[in-house]
Protein backbone atom coordinates (compact mmCIF):
# COMPACT_ATOMS: atom_id res chain seq x y z
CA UNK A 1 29.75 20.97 -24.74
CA UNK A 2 28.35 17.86 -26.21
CA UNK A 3 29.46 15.73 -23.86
CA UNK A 4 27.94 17.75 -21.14
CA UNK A 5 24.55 17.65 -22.96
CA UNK A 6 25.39 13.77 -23.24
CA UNK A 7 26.21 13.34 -19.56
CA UNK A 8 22.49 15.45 -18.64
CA UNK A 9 20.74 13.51 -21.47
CA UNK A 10 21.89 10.27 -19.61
CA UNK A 11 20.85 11.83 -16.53
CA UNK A 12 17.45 12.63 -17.13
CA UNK A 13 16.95 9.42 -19.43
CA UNK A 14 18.21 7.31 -16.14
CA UNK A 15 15.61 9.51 -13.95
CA UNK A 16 12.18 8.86 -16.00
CA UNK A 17 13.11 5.31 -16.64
CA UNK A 18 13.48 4.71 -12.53
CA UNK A 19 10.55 6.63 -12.13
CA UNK A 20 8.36 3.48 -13.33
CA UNK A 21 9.90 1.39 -10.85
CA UNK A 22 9.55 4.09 -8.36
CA UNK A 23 12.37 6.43 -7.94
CA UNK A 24 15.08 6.70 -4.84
CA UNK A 25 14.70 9.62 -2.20
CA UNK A 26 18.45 10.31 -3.59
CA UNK A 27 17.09 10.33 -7.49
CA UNK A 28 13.67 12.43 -5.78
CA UNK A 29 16.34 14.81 -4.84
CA UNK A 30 17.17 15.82 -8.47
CA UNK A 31 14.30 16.30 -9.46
CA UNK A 32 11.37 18.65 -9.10
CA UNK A 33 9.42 17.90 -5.94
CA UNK A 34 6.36 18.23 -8.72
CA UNK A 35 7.55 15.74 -11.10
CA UNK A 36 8.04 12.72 -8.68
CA UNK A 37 5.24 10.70 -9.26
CA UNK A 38 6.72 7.02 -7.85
CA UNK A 39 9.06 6.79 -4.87
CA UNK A 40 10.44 4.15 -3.63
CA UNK A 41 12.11 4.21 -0.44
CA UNK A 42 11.69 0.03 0.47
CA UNK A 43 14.06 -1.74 2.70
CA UNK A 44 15.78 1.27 4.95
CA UNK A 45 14.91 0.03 8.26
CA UNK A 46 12.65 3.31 8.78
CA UNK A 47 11.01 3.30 12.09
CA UNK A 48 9.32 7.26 10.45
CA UNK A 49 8.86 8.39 7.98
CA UNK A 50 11.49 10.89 6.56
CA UNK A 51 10.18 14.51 6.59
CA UNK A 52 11.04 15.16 3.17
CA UNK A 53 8.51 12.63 1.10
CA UNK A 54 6.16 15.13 1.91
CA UNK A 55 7.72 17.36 -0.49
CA UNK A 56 6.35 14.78 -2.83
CA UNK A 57 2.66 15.90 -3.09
CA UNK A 58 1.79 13.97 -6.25
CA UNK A 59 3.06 11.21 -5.59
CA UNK A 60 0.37 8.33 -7.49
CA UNK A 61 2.83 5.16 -6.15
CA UNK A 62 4.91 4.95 -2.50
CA UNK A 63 6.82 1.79 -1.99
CA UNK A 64 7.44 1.83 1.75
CA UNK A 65 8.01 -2.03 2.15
CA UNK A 66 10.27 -4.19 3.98
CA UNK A 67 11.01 -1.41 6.50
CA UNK A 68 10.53 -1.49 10.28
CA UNK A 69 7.29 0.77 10.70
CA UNK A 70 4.77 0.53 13.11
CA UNK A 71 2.84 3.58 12.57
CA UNK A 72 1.36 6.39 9.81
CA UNK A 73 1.22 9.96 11.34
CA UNK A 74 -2.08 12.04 9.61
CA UNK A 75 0.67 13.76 7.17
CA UNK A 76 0.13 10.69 4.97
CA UNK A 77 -3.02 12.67 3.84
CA UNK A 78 -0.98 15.29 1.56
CA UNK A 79 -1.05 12.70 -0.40
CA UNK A 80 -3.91 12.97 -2.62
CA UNK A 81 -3.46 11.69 -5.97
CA UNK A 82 -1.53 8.51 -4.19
CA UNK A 83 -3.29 5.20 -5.67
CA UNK A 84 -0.88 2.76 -4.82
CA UNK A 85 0.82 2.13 -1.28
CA UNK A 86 3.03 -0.67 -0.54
CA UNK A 87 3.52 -1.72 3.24
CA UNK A 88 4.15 -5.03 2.86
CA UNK A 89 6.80 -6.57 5.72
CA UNK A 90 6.63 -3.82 8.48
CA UNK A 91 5.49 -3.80 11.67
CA UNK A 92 2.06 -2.68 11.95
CA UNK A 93 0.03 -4.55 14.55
CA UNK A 94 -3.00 -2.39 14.02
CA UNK A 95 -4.30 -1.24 11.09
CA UNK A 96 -2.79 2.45 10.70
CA UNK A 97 -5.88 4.75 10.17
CA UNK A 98 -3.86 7.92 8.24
CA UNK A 99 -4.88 5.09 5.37
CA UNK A 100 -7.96 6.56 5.63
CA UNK A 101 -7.63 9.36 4.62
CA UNK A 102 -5.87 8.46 0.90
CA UNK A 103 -9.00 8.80 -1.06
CA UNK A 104 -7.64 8.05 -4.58
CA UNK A 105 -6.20 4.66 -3.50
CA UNK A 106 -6.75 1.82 -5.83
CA UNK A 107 -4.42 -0.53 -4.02
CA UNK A 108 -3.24 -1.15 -0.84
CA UNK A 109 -0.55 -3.56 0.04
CA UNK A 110 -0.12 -4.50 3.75
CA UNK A 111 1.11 -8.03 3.75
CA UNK A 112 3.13 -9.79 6.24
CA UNK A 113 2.00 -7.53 9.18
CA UNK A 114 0.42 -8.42 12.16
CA UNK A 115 -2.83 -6.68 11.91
CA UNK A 116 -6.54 -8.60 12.43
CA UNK A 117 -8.77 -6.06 12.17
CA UNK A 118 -10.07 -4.23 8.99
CA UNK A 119 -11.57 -1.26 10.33
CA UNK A 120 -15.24 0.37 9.32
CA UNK A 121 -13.74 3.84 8.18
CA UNK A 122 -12.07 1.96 5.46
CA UNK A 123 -15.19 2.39 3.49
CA UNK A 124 -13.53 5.96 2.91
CA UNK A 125 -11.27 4.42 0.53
CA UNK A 126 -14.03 4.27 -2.42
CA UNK A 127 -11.65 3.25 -5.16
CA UNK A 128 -10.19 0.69 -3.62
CA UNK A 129 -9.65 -2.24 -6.60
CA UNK A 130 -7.22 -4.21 -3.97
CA UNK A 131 -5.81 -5.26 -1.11
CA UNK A 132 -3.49 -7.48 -0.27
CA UNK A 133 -3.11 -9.01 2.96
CA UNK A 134 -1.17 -12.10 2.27
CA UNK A 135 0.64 -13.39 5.34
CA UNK A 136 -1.14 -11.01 7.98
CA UNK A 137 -3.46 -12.42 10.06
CA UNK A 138 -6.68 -11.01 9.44
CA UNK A 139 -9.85 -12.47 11.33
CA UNK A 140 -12.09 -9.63 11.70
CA UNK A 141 -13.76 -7.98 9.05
CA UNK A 142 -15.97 -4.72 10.14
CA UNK A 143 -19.06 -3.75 7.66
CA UNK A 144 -16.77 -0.80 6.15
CA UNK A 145 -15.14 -3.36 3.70
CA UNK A 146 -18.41 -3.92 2.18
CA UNK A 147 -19.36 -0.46 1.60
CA UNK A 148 -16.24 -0.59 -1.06
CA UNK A 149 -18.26 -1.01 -4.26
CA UNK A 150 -14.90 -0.58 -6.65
CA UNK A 151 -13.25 -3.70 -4.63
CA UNK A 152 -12.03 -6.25 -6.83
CA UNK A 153 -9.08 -8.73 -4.93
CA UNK A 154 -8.26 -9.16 -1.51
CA UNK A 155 -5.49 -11.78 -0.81
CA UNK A 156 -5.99 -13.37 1.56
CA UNK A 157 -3.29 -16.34 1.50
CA UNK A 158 -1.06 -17.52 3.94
CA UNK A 159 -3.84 -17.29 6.19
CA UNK A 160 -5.68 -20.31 8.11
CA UNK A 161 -9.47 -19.94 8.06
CA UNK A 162 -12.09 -22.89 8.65
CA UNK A 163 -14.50 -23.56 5.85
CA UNK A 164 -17.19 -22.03 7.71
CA UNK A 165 -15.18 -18.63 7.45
CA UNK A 166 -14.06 -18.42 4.33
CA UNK A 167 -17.94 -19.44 3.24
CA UNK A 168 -18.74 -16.56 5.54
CA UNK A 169 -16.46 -14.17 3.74
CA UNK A 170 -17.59 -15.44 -0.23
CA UNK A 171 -21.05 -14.55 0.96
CA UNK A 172 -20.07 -10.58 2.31
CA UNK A 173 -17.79 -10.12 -0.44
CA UNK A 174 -19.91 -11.53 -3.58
CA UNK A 175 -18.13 -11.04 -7.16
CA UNK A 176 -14.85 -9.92 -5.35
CA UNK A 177 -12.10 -12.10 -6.02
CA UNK A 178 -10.42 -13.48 -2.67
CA UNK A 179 -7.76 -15.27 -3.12
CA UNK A 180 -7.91 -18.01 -0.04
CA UNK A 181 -5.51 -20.82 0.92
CA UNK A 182 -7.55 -24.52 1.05
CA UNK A 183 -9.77 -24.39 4.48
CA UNK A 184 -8.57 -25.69 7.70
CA UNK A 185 -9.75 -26.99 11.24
CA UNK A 186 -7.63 -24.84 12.70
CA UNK A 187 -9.83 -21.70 14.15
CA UNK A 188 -13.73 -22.09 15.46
């Protein structure tokens, strides 16, 4: 009996220690769907979403990095307390708008994708702290992106603007903190 207590002891002790680094749809499986606050279901090749996350409703983190996604369907938005997503090194060539639709997101990783727009109804994202956009080629910056008064960082290395740009964006974005490679003569 006490080493079965032992063995479920270890098991739950494992469980809320990987559920700061964000847990495993295998270690989401063991636990409550109610209880699984931090997923992390990076580097899987997904091309979709897998059905069950959305099992996860309160879900505050979602590491869905280093996959092979192109696209959010609008069942990203039963995620309401979410305040972190991670979508670093997919495939996204356009921003995907489900974003949207996350209202308690603080930050929003989406480096190393192919995207250059930033589009106005990103303004619905009011808590919005930061963004990073390292390594995706961002050029065009709609007035939405203002409108975000809780905006902090946006990363924006990796990325070759002219002086005249990046003076441009210092002057929209004011006291927020971009974080710019030097300038170059590279775009006009």
């Amino acid at each position: 009996m006490k080493i079965g207590l032992g063995i479920i002891f270890c098991i739950c002790s494992s469980l809320f220690f990987a559920q700061e680094k964000g847990l495993t749809l295998a270690e989401a499986r063991l636990m409550h769907p109610d209880s699984v606050l931090h997923l992390n279901i990076s580097k899987q090749k997904l091309t979709n979403l897998p059905s069950e996350i959305y099992q996860y409703r309160h879900l505050k983190t979602l590491d869905l990095s280093k996959n092979k996604l192109d696209h959010l369907s609008d069942s990203i938005a039963v995620f309401k307390e979410l305040m972190k997503i991670d979508l670093g090194k997919n495939k996204f060539s356009i921003f995907p708008l489900p974003l949207v639709k996350l209202t308690q997101l603080e930050e929003l990783i989406l480096n190393r994708n192919a995207i250059n727009e930033l589009p106005n109804a990103i303004s619905n994202c009011q808590k919005l702290e930061r963004i990073d956009l390292w390594d995706t080629p961002v050029n065009i910056f709609n007035d939405g992106i203002y409108a975000i008064k809780t905006l902090k960082e946006i990363d924006l290395s990796g990325i070759e603007y002219t002086q005249e740009f990046q003076e441009s964006l210092r002057s929209h974005f004011g006291n927020v903190k971009l974080i710019l490679d030097p300038p170059c003569n590279c775009m006009k």
